[in-house]
PDB file of N, CA and C in Angstrom:
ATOM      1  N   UNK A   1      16.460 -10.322   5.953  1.00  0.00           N
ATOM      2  CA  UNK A   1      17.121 -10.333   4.665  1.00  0.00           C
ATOM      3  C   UNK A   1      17.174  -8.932   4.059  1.00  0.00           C
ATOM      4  N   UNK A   2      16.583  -7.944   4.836  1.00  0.00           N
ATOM      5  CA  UNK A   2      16.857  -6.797   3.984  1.00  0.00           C
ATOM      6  C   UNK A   2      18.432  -5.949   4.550  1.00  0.00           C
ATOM      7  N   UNK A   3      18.811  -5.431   3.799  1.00  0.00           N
ATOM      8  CA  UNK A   3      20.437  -4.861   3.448  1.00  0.00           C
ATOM      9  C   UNK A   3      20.143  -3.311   3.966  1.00  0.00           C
ATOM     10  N   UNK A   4      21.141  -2.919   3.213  1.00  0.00           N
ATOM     11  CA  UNK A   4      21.278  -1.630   4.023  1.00  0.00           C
ATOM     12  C   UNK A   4      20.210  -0.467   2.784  1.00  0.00           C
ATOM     13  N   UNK A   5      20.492  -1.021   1.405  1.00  0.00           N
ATOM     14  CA  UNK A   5      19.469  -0.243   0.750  1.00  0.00           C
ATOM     15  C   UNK A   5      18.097  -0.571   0.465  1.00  0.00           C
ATOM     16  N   UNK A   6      17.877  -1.624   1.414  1.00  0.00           N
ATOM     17  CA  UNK A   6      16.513  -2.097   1.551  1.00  0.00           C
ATOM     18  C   UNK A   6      15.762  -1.652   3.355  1.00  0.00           C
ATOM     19  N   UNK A   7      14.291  -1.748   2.940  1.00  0.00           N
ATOM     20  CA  UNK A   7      14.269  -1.850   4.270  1.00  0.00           C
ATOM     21  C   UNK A   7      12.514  -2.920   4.709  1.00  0.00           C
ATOM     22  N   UNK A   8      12.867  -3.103   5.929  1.00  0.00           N
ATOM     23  CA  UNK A   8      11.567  -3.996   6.549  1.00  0.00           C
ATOM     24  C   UNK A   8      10.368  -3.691   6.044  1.00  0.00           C
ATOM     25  N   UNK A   9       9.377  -4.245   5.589  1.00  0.00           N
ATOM     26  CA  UNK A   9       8.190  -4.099   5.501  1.00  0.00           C
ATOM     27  C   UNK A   9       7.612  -5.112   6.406  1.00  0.00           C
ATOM     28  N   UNK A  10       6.390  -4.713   7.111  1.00  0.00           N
ATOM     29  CA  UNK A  10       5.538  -5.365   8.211  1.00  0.00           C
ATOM     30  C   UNK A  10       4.394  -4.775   8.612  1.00  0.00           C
ATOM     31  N   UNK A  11       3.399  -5.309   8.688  1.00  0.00           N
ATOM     32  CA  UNK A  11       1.806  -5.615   8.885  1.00  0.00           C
ATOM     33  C   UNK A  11       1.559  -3.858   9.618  1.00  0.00           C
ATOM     34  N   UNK A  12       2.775  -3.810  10.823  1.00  0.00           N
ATOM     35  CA  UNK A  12       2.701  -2.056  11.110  1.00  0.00           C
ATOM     36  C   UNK A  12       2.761  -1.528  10.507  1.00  0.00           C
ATOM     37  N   UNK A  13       3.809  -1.398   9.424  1.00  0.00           N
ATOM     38  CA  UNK A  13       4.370   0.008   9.017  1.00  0.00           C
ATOM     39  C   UNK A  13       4.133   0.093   7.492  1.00  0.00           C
ATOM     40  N   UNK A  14       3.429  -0.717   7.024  1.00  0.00           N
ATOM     41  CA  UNK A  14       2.922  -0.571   5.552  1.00  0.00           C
ATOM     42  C   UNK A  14       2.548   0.208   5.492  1.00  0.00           C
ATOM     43  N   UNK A  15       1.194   1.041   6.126  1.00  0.00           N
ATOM     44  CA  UNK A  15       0.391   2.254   5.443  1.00  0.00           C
ATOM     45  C   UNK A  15       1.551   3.447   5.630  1.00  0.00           C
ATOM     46  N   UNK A  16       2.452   3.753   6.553  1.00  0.00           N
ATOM     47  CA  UNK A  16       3.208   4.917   6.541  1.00  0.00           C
ATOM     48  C   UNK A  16       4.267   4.514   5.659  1.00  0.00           C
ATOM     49  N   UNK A  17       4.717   3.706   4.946  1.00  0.00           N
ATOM     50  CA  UNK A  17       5.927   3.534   4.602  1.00  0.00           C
ATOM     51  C   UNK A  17       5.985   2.706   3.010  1.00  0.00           C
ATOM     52  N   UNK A  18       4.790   2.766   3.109  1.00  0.00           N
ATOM     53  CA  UNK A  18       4.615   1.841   1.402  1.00  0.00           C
ATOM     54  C   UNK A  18       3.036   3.021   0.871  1.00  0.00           C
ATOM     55  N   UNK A  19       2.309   2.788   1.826  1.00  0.00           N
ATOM     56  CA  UNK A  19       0.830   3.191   1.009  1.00  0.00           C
ATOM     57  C   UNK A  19       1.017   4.911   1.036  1.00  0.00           C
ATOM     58  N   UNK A  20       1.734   5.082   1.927  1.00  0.00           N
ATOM     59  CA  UNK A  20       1.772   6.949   1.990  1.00  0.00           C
ATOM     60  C   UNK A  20       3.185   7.306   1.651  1.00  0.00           C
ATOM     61  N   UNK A  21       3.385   6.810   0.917  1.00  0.00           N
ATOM     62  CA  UNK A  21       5.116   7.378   0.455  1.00  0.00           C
ATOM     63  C   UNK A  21       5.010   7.936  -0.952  1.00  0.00           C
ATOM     64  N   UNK A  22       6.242   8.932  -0.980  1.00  0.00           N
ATOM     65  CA  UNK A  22       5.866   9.882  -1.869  1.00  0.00           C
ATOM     66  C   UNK A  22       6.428   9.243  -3.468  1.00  0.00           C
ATOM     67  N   UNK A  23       7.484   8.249  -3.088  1.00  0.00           N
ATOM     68  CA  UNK A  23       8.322   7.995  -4.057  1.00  0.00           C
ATOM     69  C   UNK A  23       7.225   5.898  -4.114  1.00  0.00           C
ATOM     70  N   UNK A  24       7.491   5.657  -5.412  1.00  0.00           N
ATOM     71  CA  UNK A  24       7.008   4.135  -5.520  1.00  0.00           C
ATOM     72  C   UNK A  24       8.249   3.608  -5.029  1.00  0.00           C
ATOM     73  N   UNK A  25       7.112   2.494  -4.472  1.00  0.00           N
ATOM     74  CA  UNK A  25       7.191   1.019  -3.728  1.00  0.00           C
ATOM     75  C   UNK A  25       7.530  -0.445  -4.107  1.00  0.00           C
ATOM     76  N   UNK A  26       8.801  -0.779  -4.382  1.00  0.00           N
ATOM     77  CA  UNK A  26       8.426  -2.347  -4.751  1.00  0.00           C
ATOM     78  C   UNK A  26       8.864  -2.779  -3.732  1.00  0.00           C
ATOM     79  N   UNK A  27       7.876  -3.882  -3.753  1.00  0.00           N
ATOM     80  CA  UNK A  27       7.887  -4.751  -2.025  1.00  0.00           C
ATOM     81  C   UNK A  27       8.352  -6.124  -2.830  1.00  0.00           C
ATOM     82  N   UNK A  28       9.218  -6.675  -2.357  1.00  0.00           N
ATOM     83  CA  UNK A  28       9.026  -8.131  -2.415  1.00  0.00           C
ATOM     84  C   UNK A  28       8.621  -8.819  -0.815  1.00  0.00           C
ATOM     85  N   UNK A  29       7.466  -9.689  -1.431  1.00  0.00           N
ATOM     86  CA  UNK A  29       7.010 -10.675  -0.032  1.00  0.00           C
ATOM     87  C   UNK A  29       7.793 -12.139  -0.391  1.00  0.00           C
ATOM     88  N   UNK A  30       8.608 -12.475   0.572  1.00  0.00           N
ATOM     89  CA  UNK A  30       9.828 -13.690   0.508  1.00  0.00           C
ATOM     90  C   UNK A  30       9.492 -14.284   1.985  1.00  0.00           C
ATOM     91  N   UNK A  31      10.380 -15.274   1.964  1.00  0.00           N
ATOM     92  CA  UNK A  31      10.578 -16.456   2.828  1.00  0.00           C
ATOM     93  C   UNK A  31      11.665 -16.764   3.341  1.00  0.00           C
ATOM     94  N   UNK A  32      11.763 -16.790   4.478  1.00  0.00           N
ATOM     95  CA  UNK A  32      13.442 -17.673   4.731  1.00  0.00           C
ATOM     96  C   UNK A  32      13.533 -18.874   4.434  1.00  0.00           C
ATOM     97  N   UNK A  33      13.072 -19.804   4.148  1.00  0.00           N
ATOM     98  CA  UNK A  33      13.348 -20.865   3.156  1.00  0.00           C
ATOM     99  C   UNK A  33      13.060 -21.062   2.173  1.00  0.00           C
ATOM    100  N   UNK A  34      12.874 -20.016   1.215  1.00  0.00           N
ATOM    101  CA  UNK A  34      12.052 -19.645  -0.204  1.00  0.00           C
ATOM    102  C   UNK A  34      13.989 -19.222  -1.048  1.00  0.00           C
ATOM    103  N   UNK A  35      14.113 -20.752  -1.964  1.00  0.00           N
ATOM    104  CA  UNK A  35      15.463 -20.400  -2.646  1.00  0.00           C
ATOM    105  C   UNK A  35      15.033 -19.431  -3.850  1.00  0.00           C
ATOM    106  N   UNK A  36      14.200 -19.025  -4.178  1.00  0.00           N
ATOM    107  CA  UNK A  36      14.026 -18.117  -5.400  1.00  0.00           C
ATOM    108  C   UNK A  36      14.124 -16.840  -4.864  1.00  0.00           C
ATOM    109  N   UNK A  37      13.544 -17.347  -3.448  1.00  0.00           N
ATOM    110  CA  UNK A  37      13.903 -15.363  -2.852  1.00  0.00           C
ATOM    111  C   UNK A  37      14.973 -14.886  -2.733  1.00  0.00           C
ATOM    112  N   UNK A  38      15.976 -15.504  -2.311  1.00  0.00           N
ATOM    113  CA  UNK A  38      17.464 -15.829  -2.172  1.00  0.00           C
ATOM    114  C   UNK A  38      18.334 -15.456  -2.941  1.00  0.00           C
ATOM    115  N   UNK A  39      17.360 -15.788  -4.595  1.00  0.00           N
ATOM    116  CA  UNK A  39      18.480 -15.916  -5.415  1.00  0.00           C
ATOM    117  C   UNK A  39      17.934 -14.147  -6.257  1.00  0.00           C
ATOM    118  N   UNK A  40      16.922 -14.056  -5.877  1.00  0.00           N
ATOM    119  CA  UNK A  40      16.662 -12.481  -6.658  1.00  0.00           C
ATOM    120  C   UNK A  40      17.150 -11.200  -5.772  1.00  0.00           C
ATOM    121  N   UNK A  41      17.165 -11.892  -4.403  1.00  0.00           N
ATOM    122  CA  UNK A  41      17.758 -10.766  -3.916  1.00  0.00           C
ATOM    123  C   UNK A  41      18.980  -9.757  -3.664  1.00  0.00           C
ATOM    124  N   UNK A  42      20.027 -10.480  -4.352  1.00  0.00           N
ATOM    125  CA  UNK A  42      21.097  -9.090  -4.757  1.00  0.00           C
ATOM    126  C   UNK A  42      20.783  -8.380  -5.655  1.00  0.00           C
ATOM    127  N   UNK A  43      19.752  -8.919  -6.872  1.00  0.00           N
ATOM    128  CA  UNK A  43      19.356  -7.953  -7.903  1.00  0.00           C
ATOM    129  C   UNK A  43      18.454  -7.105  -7.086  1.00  0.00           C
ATOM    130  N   UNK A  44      17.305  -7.115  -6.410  1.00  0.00           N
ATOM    131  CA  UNK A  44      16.881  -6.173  -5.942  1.00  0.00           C
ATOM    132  C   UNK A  44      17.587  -5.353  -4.793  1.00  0.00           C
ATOM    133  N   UNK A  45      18.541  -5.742  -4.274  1.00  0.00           N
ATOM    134  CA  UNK A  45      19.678  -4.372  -3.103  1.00  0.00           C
ATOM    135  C   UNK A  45      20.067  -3.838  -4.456  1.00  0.00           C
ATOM    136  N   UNK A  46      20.415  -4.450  -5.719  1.00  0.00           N
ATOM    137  CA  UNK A  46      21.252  -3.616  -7.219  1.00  0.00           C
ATOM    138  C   UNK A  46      20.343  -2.352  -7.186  1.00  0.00           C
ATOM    139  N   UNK A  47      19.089  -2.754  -7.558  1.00  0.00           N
ATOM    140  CA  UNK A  47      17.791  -2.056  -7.820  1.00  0.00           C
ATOM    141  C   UNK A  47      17.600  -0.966  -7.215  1.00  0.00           C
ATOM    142  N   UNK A  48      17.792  -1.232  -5.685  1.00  0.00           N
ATOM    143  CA  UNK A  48      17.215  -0.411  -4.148  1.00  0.00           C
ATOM    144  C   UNK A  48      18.453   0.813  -4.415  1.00  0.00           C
ATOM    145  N   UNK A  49      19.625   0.372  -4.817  1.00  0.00           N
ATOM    146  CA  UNK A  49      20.990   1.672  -5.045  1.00  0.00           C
ATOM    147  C   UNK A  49      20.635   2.091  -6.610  1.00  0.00           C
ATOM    148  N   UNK A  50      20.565   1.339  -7.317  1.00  0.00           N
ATOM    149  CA  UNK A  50      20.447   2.332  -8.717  1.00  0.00           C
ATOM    150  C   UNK A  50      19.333   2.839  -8.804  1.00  0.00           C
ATOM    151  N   UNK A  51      18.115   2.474  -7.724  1.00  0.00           N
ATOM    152  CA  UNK A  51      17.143   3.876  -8.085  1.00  0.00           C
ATOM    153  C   UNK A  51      16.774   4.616  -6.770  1.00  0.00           C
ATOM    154  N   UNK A  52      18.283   4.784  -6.549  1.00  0.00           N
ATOM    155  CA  UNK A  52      17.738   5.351  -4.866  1.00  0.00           C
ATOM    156  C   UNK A  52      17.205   7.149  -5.326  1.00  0.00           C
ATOM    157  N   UNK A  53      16.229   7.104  -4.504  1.00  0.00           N
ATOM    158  CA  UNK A  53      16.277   8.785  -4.926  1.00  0.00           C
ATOM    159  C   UNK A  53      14.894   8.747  -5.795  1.00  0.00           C
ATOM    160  N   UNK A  54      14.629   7.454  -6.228  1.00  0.00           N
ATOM    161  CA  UNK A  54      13.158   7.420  -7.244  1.00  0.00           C
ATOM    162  C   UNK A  54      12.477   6.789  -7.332  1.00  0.00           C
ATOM    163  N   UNK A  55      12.770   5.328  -6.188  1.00  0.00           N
ATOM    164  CA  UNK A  55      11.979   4.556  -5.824  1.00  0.00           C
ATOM    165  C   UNK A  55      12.404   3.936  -4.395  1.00  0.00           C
ATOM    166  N   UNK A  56      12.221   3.227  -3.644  1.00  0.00           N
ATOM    167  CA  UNK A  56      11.918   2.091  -2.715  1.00  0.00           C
ATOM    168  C   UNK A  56      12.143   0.992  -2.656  1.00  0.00           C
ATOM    169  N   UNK A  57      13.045   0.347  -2.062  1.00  0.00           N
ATOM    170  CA  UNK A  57      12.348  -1.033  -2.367  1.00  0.00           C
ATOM    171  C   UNK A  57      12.376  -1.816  -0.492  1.00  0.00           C
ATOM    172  N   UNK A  58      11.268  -2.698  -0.739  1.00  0.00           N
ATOM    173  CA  UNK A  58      10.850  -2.651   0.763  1.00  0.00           C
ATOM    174  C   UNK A  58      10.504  -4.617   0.679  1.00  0.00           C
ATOM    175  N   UNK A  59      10.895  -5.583   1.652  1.00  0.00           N
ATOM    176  CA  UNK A  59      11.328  -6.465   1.880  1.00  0.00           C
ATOM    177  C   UNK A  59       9.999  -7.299   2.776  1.00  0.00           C
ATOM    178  N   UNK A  60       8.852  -7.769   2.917  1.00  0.00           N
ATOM    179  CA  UNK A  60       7.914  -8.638   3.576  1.00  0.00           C
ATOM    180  C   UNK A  60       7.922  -9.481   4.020  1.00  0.00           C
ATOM    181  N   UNK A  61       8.272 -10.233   4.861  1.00  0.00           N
ATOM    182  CA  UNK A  61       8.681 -11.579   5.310  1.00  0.00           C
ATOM    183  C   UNK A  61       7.218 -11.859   5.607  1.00  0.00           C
ATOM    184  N   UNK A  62       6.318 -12.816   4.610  1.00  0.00           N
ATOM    185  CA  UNK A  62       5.255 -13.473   4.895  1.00  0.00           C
ATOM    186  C   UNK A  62       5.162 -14.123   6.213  1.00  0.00           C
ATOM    187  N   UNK A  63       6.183 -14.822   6.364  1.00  0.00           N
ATOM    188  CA  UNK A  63       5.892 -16.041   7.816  1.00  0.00           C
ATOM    189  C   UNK A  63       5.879 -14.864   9.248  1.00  0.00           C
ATOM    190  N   UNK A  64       6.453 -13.829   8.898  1.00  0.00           N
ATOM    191  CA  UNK A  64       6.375 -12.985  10.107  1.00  0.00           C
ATOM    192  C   UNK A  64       5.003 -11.935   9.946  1.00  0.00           C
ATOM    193  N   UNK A  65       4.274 -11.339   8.746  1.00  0.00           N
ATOM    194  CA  UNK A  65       3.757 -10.495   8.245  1.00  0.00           C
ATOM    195  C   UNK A  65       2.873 -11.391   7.580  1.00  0.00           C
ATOM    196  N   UNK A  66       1.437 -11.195   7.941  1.00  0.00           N
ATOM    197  CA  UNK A  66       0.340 -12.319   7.025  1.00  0.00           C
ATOM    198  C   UNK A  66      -0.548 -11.136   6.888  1.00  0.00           C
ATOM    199  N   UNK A  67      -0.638  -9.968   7.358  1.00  0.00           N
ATOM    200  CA  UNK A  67      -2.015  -9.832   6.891  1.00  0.00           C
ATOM    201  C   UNK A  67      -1.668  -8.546   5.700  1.00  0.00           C
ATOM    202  N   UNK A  68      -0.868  -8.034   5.248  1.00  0.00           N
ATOM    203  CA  UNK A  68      -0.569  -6.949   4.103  1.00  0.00           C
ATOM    204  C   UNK A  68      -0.505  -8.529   2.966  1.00  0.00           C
ATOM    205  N   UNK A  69       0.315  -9.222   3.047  1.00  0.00           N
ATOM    206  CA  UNK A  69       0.197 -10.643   1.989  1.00  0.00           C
ATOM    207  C   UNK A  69      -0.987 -10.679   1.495  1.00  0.00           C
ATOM    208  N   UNK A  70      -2.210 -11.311   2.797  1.00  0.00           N
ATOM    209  CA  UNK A  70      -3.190 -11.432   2.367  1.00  0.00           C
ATOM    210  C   UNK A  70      -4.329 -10.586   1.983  1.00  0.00           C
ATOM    211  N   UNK A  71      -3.583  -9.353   2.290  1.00  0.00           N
ATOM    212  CA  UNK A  71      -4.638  -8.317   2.045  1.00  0.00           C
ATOM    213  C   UNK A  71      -4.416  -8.122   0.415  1.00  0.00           C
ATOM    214  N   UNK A  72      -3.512  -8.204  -0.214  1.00  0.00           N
ATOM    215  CA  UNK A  72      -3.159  -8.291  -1.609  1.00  0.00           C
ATOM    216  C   UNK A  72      -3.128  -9.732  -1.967  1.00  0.00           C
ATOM    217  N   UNK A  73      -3.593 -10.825  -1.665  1.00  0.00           N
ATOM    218  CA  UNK A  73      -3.260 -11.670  -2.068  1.00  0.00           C
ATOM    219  C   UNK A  73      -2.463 -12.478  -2.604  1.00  0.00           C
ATOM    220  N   UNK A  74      -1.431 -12.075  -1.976  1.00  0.00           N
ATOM    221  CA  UNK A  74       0.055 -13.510  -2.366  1.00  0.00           C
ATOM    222  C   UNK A  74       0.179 -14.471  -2.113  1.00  0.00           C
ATOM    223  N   UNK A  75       0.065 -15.414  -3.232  1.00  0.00           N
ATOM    224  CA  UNK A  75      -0.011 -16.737  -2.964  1.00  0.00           C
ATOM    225  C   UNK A  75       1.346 -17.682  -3.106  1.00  0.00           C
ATOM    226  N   UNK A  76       1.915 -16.720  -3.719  1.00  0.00           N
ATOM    227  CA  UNK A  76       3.335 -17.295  -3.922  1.00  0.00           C
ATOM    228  C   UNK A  76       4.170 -16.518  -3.769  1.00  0.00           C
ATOM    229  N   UNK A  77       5.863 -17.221  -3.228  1.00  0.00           N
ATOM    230  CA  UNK A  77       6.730 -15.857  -3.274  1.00  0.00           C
ATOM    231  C   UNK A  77       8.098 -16.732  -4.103  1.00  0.00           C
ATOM    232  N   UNK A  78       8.945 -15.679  -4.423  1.00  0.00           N
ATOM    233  CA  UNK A  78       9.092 -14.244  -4.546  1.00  0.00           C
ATOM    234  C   UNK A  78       7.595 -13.863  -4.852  1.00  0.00           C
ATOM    235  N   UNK A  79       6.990 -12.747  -4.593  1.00  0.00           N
ATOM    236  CA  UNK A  79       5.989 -12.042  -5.179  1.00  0.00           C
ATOM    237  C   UNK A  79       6.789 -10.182  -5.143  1.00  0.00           C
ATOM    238  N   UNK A  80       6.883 -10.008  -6.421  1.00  0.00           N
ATOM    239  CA  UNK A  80       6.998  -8.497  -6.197  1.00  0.00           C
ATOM    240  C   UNK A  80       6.046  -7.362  -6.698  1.00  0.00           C
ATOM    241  N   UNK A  81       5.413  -6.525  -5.853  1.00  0.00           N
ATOM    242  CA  UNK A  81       4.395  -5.874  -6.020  1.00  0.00           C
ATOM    243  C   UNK A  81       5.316  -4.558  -5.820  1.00  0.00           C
ATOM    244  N   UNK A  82       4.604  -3.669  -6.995  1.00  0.00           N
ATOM    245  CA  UNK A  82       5.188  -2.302  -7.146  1.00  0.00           C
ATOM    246  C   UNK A  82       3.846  -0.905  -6.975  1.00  0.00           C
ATOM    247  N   UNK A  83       3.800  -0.513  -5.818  1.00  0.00           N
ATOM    248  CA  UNK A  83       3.298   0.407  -5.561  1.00  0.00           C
ATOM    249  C   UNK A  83       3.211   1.856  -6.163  1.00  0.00           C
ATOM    250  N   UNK A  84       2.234   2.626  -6.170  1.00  0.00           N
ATOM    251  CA  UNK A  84       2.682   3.959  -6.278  1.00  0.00           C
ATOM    252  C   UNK A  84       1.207   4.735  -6.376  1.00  0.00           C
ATOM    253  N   UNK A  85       1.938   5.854  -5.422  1.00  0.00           N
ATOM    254  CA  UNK A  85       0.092   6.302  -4.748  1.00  0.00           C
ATOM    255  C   UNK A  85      -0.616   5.326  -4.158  1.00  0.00           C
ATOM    256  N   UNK A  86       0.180   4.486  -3.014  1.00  0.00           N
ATOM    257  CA  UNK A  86      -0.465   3.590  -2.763  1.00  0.00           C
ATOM    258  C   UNK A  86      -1.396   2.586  -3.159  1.00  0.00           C
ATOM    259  N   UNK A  87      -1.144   2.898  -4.119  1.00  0.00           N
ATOM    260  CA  UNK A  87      -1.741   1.419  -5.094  1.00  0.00           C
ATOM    261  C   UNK A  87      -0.784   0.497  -5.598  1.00  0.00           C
ATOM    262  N   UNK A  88      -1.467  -0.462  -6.803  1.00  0.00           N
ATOM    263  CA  UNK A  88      -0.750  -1.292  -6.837  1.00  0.00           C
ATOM    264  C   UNK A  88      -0.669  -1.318  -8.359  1.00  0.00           C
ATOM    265  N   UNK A  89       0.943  -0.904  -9.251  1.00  0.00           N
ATOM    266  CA  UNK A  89       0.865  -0.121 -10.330  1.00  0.00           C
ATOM    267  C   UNK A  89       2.001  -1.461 -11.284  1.00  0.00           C
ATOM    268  N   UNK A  90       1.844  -2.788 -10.695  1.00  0.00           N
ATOM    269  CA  UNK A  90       2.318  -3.925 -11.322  1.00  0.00           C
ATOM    270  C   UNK A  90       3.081  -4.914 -10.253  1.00  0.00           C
ATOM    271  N   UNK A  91       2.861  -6.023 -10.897  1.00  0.00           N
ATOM    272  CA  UNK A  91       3.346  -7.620 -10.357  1.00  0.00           C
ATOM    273  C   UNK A  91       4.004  -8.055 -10.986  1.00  0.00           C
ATOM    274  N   UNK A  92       5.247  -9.038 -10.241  1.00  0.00           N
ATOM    275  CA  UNK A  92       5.599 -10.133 -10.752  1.00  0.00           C
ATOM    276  C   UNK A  92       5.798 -11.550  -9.689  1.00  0.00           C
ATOM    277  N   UNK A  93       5.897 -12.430 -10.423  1.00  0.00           N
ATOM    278  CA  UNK A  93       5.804 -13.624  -9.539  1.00  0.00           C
ATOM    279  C   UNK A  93       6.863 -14.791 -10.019  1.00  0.00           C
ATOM    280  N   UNK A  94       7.490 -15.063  -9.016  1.00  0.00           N
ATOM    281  CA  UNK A  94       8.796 -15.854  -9.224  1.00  0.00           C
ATOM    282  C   UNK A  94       9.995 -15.216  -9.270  1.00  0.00           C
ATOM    283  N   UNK A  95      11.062 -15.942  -9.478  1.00  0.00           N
ATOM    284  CA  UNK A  95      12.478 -15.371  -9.629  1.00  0.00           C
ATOM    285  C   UNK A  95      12.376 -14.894 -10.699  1.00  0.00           C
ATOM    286  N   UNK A  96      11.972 -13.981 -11.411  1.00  0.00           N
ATOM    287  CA  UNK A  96      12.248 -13.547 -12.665  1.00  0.00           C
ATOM    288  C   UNK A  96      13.689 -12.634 -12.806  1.00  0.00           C
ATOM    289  N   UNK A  97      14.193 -12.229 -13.952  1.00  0.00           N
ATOM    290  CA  UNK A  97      15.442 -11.709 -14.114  1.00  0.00           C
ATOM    291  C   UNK A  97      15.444 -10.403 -14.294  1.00  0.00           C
ATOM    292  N   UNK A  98      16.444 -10.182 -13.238  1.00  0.00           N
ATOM    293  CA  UNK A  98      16.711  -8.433 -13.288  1.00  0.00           C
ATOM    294  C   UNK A  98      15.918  -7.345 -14.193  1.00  0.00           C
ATOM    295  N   UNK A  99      16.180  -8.028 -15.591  1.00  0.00           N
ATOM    296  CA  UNK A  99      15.906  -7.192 -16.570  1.00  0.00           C
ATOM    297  C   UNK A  99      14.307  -7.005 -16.369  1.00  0.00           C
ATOM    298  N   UNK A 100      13.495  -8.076 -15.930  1.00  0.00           N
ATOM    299  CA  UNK A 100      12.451  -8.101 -15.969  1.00  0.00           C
ATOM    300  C   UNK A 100      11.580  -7.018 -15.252  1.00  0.00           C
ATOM    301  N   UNK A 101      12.350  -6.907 -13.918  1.00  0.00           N
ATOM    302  CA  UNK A 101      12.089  -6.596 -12.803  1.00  0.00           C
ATOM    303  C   UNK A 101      12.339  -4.651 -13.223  1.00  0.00           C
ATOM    304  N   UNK A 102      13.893  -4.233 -13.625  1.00  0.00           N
ATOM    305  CA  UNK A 102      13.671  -3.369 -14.226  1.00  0.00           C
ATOM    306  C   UNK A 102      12.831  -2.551 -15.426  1.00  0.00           C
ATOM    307  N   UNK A 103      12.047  -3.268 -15.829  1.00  0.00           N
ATOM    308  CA  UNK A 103      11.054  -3.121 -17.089  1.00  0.00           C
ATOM    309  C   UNK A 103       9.743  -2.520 -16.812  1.00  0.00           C
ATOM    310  N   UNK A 104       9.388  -3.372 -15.082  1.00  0.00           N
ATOM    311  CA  UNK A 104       8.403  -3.174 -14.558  1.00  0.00           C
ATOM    312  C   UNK A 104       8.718  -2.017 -14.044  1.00  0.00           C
ATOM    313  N   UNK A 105       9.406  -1.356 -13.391  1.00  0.00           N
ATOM    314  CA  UNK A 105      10.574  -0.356 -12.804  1.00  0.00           C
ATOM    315  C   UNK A 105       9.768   0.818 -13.647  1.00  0.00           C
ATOM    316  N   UNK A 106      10.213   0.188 -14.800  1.00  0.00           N
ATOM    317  CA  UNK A 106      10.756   1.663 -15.739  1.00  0.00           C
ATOM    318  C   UNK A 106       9.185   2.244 -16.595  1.00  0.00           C
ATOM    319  N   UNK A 107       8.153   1.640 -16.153  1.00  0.00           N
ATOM    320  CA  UNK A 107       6.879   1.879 -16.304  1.00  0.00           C
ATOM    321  C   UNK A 107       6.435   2.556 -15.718  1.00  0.00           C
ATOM    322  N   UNK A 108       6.458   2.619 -14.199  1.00  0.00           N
ATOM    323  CA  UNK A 108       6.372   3.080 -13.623  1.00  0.00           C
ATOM    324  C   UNK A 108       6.898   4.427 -13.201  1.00  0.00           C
ATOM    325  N   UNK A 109       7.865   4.090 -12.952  1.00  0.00           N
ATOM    326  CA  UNK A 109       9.000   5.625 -12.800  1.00  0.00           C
ATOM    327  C   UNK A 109       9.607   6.337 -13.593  1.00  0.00           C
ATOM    328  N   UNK A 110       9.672   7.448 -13.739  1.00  0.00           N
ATOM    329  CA  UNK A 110       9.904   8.013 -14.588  1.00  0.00           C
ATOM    330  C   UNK A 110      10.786   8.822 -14.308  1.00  0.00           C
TER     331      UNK A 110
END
């Protein structure tokens, strides 16, 4: 499910590509049969182009990827976790709305 301004996140390539990246991270961890993931995800490809250049955004497929999930503990998805300095610099959980999602965004990045 990730697009062209998104890209894979997986159990490999997290620490080079989420925990050591210079620019923040929002990951959403989704499902292929998860309709809330479905339905947030053109807002986040919106997201991945209007902040290209100042953030990330990086795509988890739990059923393929279990142990970065559980290493943060997601118990539910959509789950979107926003990185930076490899940490973990805010959450949200569920389909929440764009605006929301940008709010968390805009805390972060500056």
């Amino acid at each position: 499910m990730a697009s062209p301004n998104t890209f894979e996140v997986t159990d490999a390539n997290f620490d080079a590509e989420v925990a050591k990246s210079s620019l923040p991270v929002l990951v959403d961890f989704w499902a292929t049969w998860c309709g809330p993931c479905r339905a947030i995800a053109p807002h986040l490809d919106a997201i991945a182009q209007a902040y290209a250049g100042k953030l990330r955004v990086g795509k988890c497929d739990i059923d393929r990827n279990q142990g970065v999930p559980t290493q943060f503990e997601v118990r539910a998805v959509p789950t979107l976790l926003l990185f930076k300095n490899g940490q973990v610099a805010g959450q949200l959980v569920g389909a929440v709305p764009r605006i929301r999602i940008e709010d968390l965004i805009n805390k972060v990045v500056a």
